[in-house]
N, C-alpha and C. Protein backbone atom coordinates (compact mmCIF):
# COMPACT_ATOMS: atom_id res chain seq x y z
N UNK A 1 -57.39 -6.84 -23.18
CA UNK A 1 -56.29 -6.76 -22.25
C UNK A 1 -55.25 -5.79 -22.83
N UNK A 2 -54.95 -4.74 -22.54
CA UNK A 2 -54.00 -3.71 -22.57
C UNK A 2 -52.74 -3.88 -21.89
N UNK A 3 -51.89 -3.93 -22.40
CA UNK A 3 -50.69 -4.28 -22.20
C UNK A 3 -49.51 -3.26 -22.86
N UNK A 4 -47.87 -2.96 -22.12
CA UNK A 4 -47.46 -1.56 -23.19
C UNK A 4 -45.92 -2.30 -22.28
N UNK A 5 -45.32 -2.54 -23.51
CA UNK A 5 -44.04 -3.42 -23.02
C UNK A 5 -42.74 -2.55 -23.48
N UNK A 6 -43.12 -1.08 -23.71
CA UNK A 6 -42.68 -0.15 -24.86
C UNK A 6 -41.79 1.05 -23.94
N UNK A 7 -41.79 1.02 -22.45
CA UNK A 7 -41.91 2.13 -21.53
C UNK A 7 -40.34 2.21 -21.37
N UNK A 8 -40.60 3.92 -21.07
CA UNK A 8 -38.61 4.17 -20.64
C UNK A 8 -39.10 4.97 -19.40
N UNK A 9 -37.67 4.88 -19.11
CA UNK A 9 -37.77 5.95 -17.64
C UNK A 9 -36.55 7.10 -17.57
N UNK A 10 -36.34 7.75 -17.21
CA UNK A 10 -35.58 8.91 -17.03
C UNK A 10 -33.72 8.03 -17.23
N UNK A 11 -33.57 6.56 -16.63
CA UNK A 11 -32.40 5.77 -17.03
C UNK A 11 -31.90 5.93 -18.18
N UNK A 12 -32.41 5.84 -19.63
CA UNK A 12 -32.04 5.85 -20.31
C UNK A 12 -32.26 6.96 -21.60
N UNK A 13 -32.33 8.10 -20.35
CA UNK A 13 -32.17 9.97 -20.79
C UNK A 13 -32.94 10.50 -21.84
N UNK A 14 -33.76 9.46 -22.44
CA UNK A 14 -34.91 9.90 -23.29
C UNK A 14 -36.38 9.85 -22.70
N UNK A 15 -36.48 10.19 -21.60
CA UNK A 15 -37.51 10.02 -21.08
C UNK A 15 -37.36 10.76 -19.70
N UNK A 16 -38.91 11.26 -18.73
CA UNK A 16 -38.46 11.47 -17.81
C UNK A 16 -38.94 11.07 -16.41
N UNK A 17 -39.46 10.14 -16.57
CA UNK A 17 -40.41 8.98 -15.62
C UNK A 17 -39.88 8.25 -15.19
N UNK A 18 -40.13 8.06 -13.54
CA UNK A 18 -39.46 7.00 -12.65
C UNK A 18 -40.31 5.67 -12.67
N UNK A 19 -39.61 4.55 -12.38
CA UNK A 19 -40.45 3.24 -12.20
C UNK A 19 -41.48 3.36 -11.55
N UNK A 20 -42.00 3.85 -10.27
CA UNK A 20 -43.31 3.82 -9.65
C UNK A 20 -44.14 4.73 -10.57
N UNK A 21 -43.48 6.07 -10.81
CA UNK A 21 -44.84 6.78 -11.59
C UNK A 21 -45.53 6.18 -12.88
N UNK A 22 -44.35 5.31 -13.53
CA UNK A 22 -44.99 4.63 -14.51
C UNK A 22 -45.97 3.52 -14.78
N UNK A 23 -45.78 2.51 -13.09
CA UNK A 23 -46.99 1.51 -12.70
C UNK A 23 -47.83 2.72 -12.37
N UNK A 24 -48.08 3.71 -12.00
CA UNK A 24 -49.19 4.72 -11.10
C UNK A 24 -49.76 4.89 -12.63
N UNK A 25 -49.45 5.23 -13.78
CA UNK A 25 -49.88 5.72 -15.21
C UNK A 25 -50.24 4.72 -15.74
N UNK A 26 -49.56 3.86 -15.46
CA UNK A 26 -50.41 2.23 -16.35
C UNK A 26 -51.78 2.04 -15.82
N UNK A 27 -51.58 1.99 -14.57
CA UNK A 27 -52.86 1.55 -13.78
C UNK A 27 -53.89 2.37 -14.28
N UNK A 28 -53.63 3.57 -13.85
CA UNK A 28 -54.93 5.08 -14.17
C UNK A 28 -55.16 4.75 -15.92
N UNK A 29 -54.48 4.30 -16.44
CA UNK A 29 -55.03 4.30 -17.68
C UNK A 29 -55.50 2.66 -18.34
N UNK A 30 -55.59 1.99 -17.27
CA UNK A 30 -56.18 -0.02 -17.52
C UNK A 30 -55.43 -0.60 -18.31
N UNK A 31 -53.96 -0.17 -18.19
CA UNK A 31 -53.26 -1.24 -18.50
C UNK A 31 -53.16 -2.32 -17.37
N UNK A 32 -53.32 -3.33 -17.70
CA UNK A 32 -53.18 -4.81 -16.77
C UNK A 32 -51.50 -5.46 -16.87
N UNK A 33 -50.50 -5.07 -17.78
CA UNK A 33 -49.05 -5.54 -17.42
C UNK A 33 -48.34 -4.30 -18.31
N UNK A 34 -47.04 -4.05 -17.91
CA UNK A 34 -45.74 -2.79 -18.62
C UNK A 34 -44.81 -4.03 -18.36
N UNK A 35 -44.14 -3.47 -19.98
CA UNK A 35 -42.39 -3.90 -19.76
C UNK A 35 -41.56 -2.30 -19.88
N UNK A 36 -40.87 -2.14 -19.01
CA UNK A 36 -39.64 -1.58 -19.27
C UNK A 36 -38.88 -1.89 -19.95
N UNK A 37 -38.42 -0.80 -21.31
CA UNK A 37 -37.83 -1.37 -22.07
C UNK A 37 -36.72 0.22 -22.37
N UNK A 38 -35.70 0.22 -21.59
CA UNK A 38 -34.77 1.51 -21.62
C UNK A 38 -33.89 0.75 -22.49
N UNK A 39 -33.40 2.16 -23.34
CA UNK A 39 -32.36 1.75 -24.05
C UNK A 39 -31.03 1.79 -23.37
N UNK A 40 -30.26 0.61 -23.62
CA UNK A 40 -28.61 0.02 -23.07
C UNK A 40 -28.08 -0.31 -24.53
N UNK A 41 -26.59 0.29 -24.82
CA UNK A 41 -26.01 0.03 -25.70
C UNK A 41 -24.83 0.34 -25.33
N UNK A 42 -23.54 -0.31 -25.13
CA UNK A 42 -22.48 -0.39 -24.72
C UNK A 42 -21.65 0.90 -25.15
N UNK A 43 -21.87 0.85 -26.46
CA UNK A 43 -21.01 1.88 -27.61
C UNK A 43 -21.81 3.10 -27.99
N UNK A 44 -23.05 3.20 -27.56
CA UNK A 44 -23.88 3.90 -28.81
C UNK A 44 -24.34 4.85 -27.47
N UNK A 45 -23.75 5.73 -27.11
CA UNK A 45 -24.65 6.70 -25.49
C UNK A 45 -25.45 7.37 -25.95
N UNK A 46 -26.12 7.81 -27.06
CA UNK A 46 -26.98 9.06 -27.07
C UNK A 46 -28.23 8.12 -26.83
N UNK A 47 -29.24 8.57 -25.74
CA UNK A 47 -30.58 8.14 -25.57
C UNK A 47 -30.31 6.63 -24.76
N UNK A 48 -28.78 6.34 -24.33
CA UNK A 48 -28.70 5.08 -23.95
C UNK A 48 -28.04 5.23 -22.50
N UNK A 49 -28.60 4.22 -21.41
CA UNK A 49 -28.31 4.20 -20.11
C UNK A 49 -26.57 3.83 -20.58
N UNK A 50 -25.81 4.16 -19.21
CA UNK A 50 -24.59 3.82 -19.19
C UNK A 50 -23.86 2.61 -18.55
N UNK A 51 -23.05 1.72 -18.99
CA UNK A 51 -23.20 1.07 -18.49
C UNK A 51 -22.71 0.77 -16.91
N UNK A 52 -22.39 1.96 -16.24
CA UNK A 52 -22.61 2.09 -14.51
C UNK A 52 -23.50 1.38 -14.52
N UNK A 53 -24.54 2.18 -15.23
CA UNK A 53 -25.78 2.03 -14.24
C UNK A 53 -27.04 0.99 -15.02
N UNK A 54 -26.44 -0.19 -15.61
CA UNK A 54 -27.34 -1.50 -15.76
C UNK A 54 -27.51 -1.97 -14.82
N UNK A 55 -26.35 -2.07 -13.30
CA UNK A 55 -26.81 -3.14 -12.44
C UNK A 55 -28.14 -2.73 -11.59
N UNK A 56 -27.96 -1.15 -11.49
CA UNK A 56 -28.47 -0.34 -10.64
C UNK A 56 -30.28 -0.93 -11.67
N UNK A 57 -29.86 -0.70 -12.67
CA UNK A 57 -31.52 -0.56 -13.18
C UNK A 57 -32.43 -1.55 -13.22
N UNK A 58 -31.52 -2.82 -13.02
CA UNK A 58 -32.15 -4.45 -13.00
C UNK A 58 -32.53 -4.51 -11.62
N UNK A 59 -31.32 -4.03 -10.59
CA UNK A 59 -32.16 -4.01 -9.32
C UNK A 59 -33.22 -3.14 -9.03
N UNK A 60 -33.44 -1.98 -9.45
CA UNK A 60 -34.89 -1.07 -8.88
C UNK A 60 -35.83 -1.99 -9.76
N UNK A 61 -35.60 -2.77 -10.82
CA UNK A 61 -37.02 -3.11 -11.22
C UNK A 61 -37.26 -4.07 -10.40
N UNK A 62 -36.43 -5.24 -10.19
CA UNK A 62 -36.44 -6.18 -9.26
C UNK A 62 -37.69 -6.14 -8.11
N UNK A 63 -36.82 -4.59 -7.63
CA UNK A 63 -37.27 -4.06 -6.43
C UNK A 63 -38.86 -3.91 -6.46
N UNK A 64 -38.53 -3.36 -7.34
CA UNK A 64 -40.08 -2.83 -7.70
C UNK A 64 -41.13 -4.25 -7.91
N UNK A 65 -40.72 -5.04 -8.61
CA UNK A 65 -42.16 -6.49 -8.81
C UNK A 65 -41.95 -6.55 -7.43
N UNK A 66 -41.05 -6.86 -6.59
CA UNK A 66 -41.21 -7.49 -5.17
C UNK A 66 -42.29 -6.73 -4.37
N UNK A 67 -42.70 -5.12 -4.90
CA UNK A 67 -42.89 -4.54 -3.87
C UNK A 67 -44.23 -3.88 -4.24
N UNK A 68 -44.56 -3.99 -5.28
CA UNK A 68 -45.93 -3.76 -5.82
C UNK A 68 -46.55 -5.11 -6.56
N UNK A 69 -47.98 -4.83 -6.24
CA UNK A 69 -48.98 -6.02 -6.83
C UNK A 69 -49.52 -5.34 -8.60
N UNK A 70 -48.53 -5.61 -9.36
CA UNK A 70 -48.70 -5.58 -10.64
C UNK A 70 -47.84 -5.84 -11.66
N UNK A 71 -48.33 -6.38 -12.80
CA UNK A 71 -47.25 -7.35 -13.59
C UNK A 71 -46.05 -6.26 -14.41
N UNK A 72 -45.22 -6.70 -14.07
CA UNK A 72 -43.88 -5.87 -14.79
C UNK A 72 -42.86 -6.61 -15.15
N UNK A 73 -42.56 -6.28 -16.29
CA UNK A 73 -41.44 -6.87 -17.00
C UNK A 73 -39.96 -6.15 -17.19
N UNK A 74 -39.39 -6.50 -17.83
CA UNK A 74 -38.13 -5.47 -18.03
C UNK A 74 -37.23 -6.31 -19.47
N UNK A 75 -36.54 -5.69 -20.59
CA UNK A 75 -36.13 -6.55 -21.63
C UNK A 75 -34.43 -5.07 -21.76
């Protein structure tokens, strides 16, 4: 069972992948569950989402388990 709980997305500016393309890349490659795991640090901005935009990022993942059939996490 392949599993990768390790993933960022373009949110937290070290990366440049949106939430769907990243279930589309898990899948094509047999992973069976992803956690999103962007970096948030209040004080520390380089490579770190801001904190605007935590609420924004809890809801697209939200969005996202509701709306696709595959296991996703978020930490």
């Amino acid at each position: 069972m392949l599993v990768d709980y390790h993933i960022h997305t373009a949110m937290s500016e070290d990366a440049k992948g949106e939430f769907e393309d990243c279930v589309k890349t898990a899948r094509r490659k047999g992973l069976v569950e992803i956690g999103f795991s962007d970096h948030f640090h209040p004080r520390k901005q380089e490579y770190s989402m801001s904190s605007a935009r935590l609420t924004e990022y809890i809801e697209r993942v939200q969005a996202l388990k509701k709306n696709i059939d595959f296991p996703v996490k978020s930490g």
